[in-house]
Protein backbone atom coordinates (compact mmCIF):
# COMPACT_ATOMS: atom_id res chain seq x y z
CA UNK A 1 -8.54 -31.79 42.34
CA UNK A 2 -8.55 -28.10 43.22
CA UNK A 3 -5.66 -28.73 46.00
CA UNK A 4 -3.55 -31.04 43.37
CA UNK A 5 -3.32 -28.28 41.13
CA UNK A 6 -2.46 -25.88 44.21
CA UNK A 7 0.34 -28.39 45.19
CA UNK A 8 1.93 -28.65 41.76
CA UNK A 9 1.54 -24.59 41.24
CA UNK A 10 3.64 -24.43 44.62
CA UNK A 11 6.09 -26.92 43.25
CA UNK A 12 6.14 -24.59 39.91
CA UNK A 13 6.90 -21.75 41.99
CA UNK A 14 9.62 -23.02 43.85
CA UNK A 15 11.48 -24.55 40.66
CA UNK A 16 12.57 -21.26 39.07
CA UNK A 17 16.23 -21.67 39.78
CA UNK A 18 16.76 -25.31 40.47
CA UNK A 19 19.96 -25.53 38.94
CA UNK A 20 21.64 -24.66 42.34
CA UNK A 21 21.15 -28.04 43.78
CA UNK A 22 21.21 -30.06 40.97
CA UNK A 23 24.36 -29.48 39.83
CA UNK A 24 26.15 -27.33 36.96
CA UNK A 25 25.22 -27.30 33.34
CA UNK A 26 27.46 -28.23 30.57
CA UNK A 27 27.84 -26.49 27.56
CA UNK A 28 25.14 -28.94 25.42
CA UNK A 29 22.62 -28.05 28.74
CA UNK A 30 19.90 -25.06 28.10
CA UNK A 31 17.87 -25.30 30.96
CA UNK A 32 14.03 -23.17 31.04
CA UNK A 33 13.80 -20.30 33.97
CA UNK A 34 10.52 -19.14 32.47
CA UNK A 35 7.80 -21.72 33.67
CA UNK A 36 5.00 -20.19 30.95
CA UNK A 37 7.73 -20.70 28.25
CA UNK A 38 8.19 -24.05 29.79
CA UNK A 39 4.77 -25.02 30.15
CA UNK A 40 4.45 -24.10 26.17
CA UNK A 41 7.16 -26.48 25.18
CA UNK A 42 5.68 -29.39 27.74
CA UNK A 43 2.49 -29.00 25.36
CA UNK A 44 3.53 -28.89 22.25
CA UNK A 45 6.38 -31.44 22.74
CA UNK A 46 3.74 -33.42 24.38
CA UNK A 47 6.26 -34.12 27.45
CA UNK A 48 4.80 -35.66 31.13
CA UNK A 49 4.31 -32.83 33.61
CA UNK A 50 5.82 -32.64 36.94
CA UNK A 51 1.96 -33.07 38.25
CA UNK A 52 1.69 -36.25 36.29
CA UNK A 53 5.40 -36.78 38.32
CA UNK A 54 4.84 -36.15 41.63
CA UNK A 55 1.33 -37.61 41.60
CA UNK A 56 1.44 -40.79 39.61
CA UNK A 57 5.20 -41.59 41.05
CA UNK A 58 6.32 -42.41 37.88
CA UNK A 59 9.95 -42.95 36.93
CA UNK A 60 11.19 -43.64 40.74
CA UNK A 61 10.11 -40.26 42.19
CA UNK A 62 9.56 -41.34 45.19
CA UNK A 63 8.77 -38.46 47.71
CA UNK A 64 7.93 -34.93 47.07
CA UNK A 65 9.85 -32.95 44.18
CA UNK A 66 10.98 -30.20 45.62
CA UNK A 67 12.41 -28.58 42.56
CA UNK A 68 12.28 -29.23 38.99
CA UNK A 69 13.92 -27.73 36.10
CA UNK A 70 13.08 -28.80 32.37
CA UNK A 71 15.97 -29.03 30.54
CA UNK A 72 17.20 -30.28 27.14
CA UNK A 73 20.03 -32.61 26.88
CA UNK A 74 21.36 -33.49 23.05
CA UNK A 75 18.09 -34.24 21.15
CA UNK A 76 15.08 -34.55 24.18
CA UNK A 77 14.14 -32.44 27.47
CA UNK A 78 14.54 -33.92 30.73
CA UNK A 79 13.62 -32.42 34.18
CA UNK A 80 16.19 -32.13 36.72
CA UNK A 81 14.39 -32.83 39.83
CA UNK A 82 15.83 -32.66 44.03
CA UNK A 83 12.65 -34.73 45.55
CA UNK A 84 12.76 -34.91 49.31
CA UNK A 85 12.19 -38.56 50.41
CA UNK A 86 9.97 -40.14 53.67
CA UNK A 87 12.87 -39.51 55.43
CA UNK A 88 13.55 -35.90 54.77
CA UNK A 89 16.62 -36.38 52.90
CA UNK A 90 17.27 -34.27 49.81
CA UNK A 91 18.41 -36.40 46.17
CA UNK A 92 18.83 -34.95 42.98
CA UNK A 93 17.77 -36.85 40.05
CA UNK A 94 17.65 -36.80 35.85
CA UNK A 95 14.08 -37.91 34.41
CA UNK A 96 13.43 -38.21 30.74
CA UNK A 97 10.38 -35.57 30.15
CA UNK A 98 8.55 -37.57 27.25
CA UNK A 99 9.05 -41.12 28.61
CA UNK A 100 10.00 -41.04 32.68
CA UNK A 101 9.64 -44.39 33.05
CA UNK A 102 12.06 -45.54 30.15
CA UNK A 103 14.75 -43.37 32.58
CA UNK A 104 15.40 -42.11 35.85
CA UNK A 105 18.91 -41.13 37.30
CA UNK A 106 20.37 -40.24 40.13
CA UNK A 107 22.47 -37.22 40.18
């Protein structure tokens, strides 16, 4: 359990600035920088972590997230992930932060 939380505090550390490879922002885009802000609104918006992501392989992430950027797009937060696959290759994707399931897309 100890090593999980390890893992996704890596992942956390690497994500500040994940905008690079995941594309540009439009003007409706505010994307978080500050991972304790975004931790705060991941509780009280009662969104799925990027643990509960990369360990449960929920909404197609399949591989290891790389990066990951919460985001809000129109009316609900999203995280904008680049998740390296089995065979090393590098894909950006879109996944809805309160339901990933309902929506996963590639970028």
């Amino acid at each position: 359990m100890m090593r999980d939380v390890m893992k996704a505090t890596a992942v956390v550390a690497v994500t500040i600035g994940a905008a690079v490879l995941t594309g540009g922002l439009g003007a409706a885009d505010a994307c978080v920088t500050d991972w304790g802000e975004a931790s705060a609104i991941v509780r009280s918006e009662r969104l799925t972590t990027v643990e509960d992501l990369a360990t449960h392989r929920a909404a197609g992430v399949n591989g290891q997230i790389v990066k990951a950027t919460l985001c809000r797009e129109a009316d609900r937060y999203v995280y904008r992930l680049v998740v390296r696959d089995g065979s090393g290759t590098l894909r950006a994707m879109t996944v809805r932060a309160d339901s990933p399931v309902k929506a996963a897309t590639p970028r």
